[in-house]
C-alpha atoms as a PDB file:
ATOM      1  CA  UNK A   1     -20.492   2.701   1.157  1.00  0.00           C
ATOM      2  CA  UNK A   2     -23.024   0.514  -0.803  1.00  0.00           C
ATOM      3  CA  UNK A   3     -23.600  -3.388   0.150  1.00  0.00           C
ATOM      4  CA  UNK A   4     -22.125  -3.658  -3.698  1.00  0.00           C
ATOM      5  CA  UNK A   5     -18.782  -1.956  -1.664  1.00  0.00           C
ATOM      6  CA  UNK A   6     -18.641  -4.668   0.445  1.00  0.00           C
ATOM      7  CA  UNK A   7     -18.552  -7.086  -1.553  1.00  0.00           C
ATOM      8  CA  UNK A   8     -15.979  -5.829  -3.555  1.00  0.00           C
ATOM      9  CA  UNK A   9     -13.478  -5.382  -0.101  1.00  0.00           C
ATOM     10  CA  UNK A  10     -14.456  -8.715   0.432  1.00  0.00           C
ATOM     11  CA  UNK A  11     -13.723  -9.735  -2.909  1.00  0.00           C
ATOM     12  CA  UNK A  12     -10.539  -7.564  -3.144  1.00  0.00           C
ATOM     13  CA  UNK A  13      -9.211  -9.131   0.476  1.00  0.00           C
ATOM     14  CA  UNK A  14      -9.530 -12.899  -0.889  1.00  0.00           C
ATOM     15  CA  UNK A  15      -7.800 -12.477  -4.178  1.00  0.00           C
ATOM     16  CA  UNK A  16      -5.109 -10.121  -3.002  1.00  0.00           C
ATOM     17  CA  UNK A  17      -4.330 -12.951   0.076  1.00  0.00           C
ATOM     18  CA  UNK A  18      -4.086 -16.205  -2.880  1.00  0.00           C
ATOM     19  CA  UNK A  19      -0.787 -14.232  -4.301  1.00  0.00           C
ATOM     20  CA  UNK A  20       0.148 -12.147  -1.337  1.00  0.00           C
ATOM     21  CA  UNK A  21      -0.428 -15.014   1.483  1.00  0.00           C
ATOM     22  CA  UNK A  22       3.601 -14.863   2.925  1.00  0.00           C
ATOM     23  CA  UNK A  23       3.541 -10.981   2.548  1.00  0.00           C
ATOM     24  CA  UNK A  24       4.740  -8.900   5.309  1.00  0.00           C
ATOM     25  CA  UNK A  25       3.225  -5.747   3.948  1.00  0.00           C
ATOM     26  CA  UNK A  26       0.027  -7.843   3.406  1.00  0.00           C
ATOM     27  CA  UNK A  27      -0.535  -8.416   7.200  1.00  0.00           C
ATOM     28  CA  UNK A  28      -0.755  -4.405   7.279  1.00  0.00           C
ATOM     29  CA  UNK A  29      -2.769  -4.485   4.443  1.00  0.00           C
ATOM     30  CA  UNK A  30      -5.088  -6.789   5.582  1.00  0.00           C
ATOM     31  CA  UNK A  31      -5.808  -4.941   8.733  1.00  0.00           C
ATOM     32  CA  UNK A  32      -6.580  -1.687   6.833  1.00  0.00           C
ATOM     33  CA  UNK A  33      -9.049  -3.436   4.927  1.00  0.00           C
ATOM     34  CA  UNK A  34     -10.517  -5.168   7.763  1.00  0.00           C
ATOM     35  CA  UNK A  35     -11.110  -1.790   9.411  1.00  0.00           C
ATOM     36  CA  UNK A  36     -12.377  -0.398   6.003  1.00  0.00           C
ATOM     37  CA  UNK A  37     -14.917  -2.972   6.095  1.00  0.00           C
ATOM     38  CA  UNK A  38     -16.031  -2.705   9.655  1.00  0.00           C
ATOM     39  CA  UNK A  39     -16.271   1.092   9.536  1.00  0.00           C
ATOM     40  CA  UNK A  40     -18.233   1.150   6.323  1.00  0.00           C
ATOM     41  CA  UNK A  41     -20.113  -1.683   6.139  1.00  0.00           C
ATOM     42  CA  UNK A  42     -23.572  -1.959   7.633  1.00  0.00           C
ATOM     43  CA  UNK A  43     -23.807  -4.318  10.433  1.00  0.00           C
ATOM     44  CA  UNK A  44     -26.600  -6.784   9.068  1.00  0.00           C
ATOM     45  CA  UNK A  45     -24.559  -7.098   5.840  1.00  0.00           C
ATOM     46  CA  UNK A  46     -21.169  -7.749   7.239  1.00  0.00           C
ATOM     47  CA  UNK A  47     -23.062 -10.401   9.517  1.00  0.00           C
ATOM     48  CA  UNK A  48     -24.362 -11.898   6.354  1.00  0.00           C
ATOM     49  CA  UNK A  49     -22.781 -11.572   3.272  1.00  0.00           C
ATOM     50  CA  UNK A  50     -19.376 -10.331   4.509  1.00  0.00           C
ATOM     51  CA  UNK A  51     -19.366 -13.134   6.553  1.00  0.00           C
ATOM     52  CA  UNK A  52     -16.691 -14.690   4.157  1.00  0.00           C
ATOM     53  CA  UNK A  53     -14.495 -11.615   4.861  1.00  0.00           C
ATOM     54  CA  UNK A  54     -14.183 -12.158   8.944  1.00  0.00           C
ATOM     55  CA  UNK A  55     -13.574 -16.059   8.164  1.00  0.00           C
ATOM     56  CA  UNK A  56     -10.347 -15.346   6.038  1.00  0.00           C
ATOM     57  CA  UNK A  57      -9.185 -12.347   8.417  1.00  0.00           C
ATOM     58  CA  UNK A  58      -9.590 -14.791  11.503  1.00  0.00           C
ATOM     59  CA  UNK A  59      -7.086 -17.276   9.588  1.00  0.00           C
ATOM     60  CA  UNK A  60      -3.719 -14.375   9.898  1.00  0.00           C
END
């Protein structure tokens, strides 16, 4: 997975949360995608630009 991968789970997780925020499924959702993003992304990039990512997971 490319740093341009990243930033589209990243995108994909915010916009998906504005319309899905009261979701049930979305909870599950958002932990697959969380675990998508740790597993794939490399660690200097998820400390830097996927910071944005942990900061809205950390808000469930």
């Amino acid at each position: 997975m490319t740093e341009t991968d990243c930033g589209d789970i990243v995108s994909y997780y915010s916009t998906v949360r504005q319309f899905n925020r009261q979701a049930a499924f979305f909870r599950i959702k958002s932990a697959a995608v969380q675990s998508a993003a740790v597993a794939f992304c490399h660690a200097e990039w998820i400390a830097n630009s996927c910071i944005s990512f942990h900061e809205y997971a950390r808000k469930d």
